[in-house]
C-alpha atoms as a PDB file:
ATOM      1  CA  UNK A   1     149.119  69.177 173.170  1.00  0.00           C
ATOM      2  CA  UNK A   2     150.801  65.998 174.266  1.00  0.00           C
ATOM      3  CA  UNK A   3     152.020  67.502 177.421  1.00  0.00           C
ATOM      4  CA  UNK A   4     148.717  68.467 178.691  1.00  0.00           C
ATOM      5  CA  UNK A   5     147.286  64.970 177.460  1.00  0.00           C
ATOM      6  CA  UNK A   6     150.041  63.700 179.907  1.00  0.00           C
ATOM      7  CA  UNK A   7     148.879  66.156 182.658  1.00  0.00           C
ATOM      8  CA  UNK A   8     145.368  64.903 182.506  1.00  0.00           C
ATOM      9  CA  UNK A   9     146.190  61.500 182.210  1.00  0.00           C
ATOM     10  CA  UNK A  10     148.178  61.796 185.374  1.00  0.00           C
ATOM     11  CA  UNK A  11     145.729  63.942 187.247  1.00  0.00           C
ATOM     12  CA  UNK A  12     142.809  60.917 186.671  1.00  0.00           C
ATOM     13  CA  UNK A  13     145.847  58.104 188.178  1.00  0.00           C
ATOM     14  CA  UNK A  14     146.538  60.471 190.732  1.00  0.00           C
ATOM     15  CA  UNK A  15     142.105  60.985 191.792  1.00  0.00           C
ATOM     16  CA  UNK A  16     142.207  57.501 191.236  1.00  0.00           C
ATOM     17  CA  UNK A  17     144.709  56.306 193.875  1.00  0.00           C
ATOM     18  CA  UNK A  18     143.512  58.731 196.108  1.00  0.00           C
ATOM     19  CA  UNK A  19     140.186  57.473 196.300  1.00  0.00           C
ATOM     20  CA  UNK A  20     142.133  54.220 196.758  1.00  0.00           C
ATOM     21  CA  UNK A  21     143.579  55.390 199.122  1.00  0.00           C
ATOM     22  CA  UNK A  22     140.796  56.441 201.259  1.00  0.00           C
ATOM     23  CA  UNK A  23     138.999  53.579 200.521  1.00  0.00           C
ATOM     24  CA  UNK A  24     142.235  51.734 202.102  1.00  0.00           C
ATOM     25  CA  UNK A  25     141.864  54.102 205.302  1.00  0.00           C
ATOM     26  CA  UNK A  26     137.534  53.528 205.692  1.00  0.00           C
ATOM     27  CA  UNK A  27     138.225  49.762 205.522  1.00  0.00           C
ATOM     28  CA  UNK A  28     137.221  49.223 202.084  1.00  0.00           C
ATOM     29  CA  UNK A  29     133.662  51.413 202.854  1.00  0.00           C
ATOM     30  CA  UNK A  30     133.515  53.353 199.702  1.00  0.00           C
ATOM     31  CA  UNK A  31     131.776  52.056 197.118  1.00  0.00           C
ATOM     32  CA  UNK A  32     133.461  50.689 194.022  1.00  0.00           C
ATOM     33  CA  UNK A  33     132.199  53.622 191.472  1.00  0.00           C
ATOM     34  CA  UNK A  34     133.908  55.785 193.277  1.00  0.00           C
ATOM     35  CA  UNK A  35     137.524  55.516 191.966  1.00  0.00           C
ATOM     36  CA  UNK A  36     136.561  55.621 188.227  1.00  0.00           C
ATOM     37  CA  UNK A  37     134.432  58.091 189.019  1.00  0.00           C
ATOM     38  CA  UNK A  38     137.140  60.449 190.902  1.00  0.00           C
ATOM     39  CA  UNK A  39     139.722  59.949 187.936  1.00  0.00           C
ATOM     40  CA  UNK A  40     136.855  61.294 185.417  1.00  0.00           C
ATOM     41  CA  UNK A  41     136.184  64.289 187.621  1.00  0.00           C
ATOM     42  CA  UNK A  42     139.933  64.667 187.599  1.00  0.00           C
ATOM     43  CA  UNK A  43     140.480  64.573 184.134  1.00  0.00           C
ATOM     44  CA  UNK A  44     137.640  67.076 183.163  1.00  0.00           C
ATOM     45  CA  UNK A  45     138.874  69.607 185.775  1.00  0.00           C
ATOM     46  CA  UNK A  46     142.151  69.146 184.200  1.00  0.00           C
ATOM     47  CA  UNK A  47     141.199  69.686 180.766  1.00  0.00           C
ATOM     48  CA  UNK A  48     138.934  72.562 181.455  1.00  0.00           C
ATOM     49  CA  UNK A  49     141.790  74.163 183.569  1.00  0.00           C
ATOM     50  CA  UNK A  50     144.339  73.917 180.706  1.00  0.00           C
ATOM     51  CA  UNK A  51     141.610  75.297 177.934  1.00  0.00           C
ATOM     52  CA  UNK A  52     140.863  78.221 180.506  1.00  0.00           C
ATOM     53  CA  UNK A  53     144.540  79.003 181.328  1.00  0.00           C
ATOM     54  CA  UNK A  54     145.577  78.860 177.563  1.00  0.00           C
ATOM     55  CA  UNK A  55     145.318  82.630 176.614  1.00  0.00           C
ATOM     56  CA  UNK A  56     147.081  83.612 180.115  1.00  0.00           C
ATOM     57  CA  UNK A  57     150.076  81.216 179.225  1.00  0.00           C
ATOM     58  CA  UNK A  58     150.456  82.427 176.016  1.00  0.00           C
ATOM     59  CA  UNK A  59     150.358  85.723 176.778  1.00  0.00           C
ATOM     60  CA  UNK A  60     152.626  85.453 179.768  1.00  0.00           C
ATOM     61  CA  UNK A  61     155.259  83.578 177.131  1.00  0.00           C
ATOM     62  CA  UNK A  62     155.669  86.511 174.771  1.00  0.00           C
ATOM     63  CA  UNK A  63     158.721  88.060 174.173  1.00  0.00           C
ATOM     64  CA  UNK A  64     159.504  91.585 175.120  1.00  0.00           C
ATOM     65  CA  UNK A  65     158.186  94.456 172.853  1.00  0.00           C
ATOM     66  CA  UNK A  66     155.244  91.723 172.005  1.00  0.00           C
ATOM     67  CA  UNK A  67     151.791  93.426 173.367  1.00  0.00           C
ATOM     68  CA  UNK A  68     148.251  91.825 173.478  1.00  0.00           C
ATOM     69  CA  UNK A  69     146.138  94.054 171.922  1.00  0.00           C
ATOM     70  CA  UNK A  70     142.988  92.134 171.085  1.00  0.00           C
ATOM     71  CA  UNK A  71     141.576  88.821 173.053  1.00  0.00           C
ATOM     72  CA  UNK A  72     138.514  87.221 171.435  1.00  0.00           C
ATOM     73  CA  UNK A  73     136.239  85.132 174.206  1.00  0.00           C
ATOM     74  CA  UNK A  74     133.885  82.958 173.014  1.00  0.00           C
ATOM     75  CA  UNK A  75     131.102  80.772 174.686  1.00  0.00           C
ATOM     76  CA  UNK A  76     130.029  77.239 172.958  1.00  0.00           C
ATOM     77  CA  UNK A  77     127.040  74.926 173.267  1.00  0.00           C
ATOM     78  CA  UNK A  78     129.205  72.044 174.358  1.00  0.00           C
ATOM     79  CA  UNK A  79     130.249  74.104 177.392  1.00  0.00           C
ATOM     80  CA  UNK A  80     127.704  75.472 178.986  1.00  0.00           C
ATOM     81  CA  UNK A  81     129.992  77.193 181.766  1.00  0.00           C
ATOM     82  CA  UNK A  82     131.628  79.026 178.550  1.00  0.00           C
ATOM     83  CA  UNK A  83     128.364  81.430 178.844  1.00  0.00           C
ATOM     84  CA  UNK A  84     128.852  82.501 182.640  1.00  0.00           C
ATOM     85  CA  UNK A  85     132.970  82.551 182.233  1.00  0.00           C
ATOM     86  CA  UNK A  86     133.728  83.042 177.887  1.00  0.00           C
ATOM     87  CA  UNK A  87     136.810  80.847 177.225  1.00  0.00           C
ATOM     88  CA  UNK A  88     139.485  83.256 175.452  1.00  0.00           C
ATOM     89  CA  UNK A  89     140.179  81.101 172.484  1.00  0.00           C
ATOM     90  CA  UNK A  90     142.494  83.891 170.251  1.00  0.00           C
ATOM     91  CA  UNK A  91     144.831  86.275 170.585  1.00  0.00           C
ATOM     92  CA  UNK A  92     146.223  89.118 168.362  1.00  0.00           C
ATOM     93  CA  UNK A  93     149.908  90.467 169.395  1.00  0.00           C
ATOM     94  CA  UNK A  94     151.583  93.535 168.089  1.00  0.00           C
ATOM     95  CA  UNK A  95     155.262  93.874 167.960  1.00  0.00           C
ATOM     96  CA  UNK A  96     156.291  97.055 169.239  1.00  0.00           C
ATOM     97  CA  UNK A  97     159.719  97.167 168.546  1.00  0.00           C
ATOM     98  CA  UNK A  98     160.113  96.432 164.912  1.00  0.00           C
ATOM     99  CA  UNK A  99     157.561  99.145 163.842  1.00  0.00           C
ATOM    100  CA  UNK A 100     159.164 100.619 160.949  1.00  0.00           C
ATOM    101  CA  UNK A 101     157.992 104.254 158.957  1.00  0.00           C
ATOM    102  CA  UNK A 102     158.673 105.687 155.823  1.00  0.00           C
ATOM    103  CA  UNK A 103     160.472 108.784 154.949  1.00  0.00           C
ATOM    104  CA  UNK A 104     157.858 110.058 152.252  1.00  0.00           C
ATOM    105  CA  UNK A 105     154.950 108.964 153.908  1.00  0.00           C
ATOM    106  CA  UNK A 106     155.573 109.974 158.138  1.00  0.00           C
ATOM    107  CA  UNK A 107     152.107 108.709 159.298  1.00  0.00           C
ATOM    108  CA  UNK A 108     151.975 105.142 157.505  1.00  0.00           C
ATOM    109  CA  UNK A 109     153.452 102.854 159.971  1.00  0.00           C
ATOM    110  CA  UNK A 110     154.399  99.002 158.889  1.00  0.00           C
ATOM    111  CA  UNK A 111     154.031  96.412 161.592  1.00  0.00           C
ATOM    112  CA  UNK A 112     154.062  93.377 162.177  1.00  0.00           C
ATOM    113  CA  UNK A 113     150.695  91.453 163.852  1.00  0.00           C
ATOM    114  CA  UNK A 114     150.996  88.229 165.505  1.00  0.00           C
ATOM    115  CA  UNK A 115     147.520  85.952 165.350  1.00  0.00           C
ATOM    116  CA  UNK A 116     147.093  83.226 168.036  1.00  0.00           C
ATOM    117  CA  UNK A 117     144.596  80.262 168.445  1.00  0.00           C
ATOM    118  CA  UNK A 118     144.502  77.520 170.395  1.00  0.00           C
ATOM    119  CA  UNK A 119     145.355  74.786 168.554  1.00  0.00           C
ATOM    120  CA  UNK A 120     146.924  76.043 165.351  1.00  0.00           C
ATOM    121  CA  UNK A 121     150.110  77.647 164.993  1.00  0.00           C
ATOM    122  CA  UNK A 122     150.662  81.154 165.169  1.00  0.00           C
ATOM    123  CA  UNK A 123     150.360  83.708 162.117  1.00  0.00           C
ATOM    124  CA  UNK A 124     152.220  86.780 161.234  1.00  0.00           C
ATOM    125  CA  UNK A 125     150.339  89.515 158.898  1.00  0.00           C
ATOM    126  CA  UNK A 126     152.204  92.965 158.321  1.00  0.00           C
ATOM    127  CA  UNK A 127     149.982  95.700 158.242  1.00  0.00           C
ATOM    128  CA  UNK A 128     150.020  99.126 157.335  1.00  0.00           C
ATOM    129  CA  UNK A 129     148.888 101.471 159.970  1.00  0.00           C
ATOM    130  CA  UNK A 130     147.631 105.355 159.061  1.00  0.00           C
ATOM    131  CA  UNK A 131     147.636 107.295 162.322  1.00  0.00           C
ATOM    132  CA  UNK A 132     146.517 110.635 160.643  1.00  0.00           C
ATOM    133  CA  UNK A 133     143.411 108.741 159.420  1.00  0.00           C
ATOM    134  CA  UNK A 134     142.755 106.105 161.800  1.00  0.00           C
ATOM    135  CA  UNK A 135     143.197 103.075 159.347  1.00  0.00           C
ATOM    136  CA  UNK A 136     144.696 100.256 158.765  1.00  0.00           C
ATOM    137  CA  UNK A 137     145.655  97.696 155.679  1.00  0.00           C
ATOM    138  CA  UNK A 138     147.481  94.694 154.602  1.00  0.00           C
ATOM    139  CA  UNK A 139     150.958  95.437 153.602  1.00  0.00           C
ATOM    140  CA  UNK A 140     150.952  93.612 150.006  1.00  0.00           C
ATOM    141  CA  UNK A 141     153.601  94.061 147.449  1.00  0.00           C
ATOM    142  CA  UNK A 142     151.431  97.014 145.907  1.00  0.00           C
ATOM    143  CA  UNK A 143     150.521  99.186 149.079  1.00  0.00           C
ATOM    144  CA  UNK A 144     154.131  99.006 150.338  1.00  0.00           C
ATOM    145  CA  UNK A 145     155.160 100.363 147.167  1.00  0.00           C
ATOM    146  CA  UNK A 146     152.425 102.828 147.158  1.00  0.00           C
ATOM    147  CA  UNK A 147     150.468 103.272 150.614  1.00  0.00           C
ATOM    148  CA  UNK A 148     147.945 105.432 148.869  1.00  0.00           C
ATOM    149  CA  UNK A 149     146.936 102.051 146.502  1.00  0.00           C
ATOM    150  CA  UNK A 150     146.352  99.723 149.636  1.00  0.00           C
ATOM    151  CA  UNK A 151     142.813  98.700 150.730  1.00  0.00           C
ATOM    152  CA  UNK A 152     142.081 100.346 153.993  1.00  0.00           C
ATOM    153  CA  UNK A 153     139.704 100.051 156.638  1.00  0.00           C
ATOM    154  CA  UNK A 154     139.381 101.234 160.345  1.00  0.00           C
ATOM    155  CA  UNK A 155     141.745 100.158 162.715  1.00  0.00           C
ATOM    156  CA  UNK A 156     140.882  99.181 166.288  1.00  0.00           C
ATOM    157  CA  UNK A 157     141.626 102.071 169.178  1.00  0.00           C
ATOM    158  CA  UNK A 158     144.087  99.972 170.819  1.00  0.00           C
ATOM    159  CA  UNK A 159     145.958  99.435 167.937  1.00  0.00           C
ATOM    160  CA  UNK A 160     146.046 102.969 167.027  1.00  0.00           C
ATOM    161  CA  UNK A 161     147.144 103.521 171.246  1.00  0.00           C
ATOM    162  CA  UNK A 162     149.675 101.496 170.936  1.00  0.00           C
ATOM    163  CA  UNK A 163     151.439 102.320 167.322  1.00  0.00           C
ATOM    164  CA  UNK A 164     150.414 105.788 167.078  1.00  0.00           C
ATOM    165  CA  UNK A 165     150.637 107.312 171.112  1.00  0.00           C
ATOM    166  CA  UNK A 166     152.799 104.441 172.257  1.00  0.00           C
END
C-alpha cells in the first residue's frame, strides 16, 4: 500500500514538471491550472492503473502448484468505468500440490484454499472435496475425523477440474 502511494505521488511530481516543462518551452503560454491540473490526472491514472492491475500481480506472484480457480469482478457506484471494465477485486487459489486423500475414504480429497482481496491479507480454509459426489465442505475437527459428518454443499466445476481430473 505504501509503495503504490509512493508511485502515485511520484507520477503527479513527474505530470507536474512536465507541464512545467512545456510551459518552459511555449514561453510561459500555458495557463497556470494546467500543472495542478496534469499532476491530478496523473495521480488518478495511477491509482486506477494499480487497482486494475491488482488481481494480475497477484496472480502472476503465486508460487508454483498455486492455481486461480475463481476471480470475483465487481463494478461500484463510485467508479462508473467499473460497469464497462468490472475491477477484479478477489481471488480464490487452490494448492495443487499438497492435496492430500485418505486411505478409507479414496474420493474425499483435503485441500488447502487460498482467499485473496485487495486490501486484507490473505486467508487459508482447508476443505474437503468429494469427487464421486461433486461436493465440497469445510475440513473442521469433526468432518476430518468423519467425512460422512461434515456439512456439504456443491463445489464449483473448476474446482472439481482441477482436484478431481487434474
Amino acid at each position: 500500500m505504501f509503495i503504490e502511494l509512493i508511485a502515485t505521488f511520484a507520477a503527479g511530481f513527474g505530470a507536474a514538471g512536465l507541464a512545467l516543462a512545456v510551459n518552459i518551452i511555449t514561453g510561459g503560454r500555458l495557463p497556470r491550472w494546467v500543472m495542478p491540473v496534469a499532476a491530478g490526472l496523473a495521480m488518478i491514472a495511477v491509482t486506477i492503473a494499480n487497482e486494475y492491475s491488482w488481481g494480475p500481480r497477484t496472480a502472476g506472484g503465486l508460487p508454483e502448484g498455486v492455481v486461480v480457480i475463481d476471480d470475483i469482478q465487481q463494478s461500484r457506484w463510485y467508479q462508473p468505468w467499473s460497469y464497462v471494465w468490472p475491477q477484479t477485486v478477489r481471488l480464490m487459489a487452490l494448492d495443487t500440490v499438497a492435496v492430500q486423500t485418505r486411505d478409507d475414504a479414496p474420493d474425499v480429497k483435503l485441500v488447502d484454499l487460498y482467499l485473496f482481496a485487495r486490501w486484507q491479507p490473505p486467508a487459508k480454509a482447508p476443505q474437503l472435496i468429494n469427487c464421486a459426489a461433486s461436493q465440497r465442505a469445510d475440513a473442521t475437527a469433526a468432518a476430518l475425523a468423519d467425512p460422512s459428518a461434515a456439512s456439504w454443499s456443491d463445489a464449483t466445476p473448476r474446482l472439481l477440474a482441477e482436484i478431481c481430473e487434474g
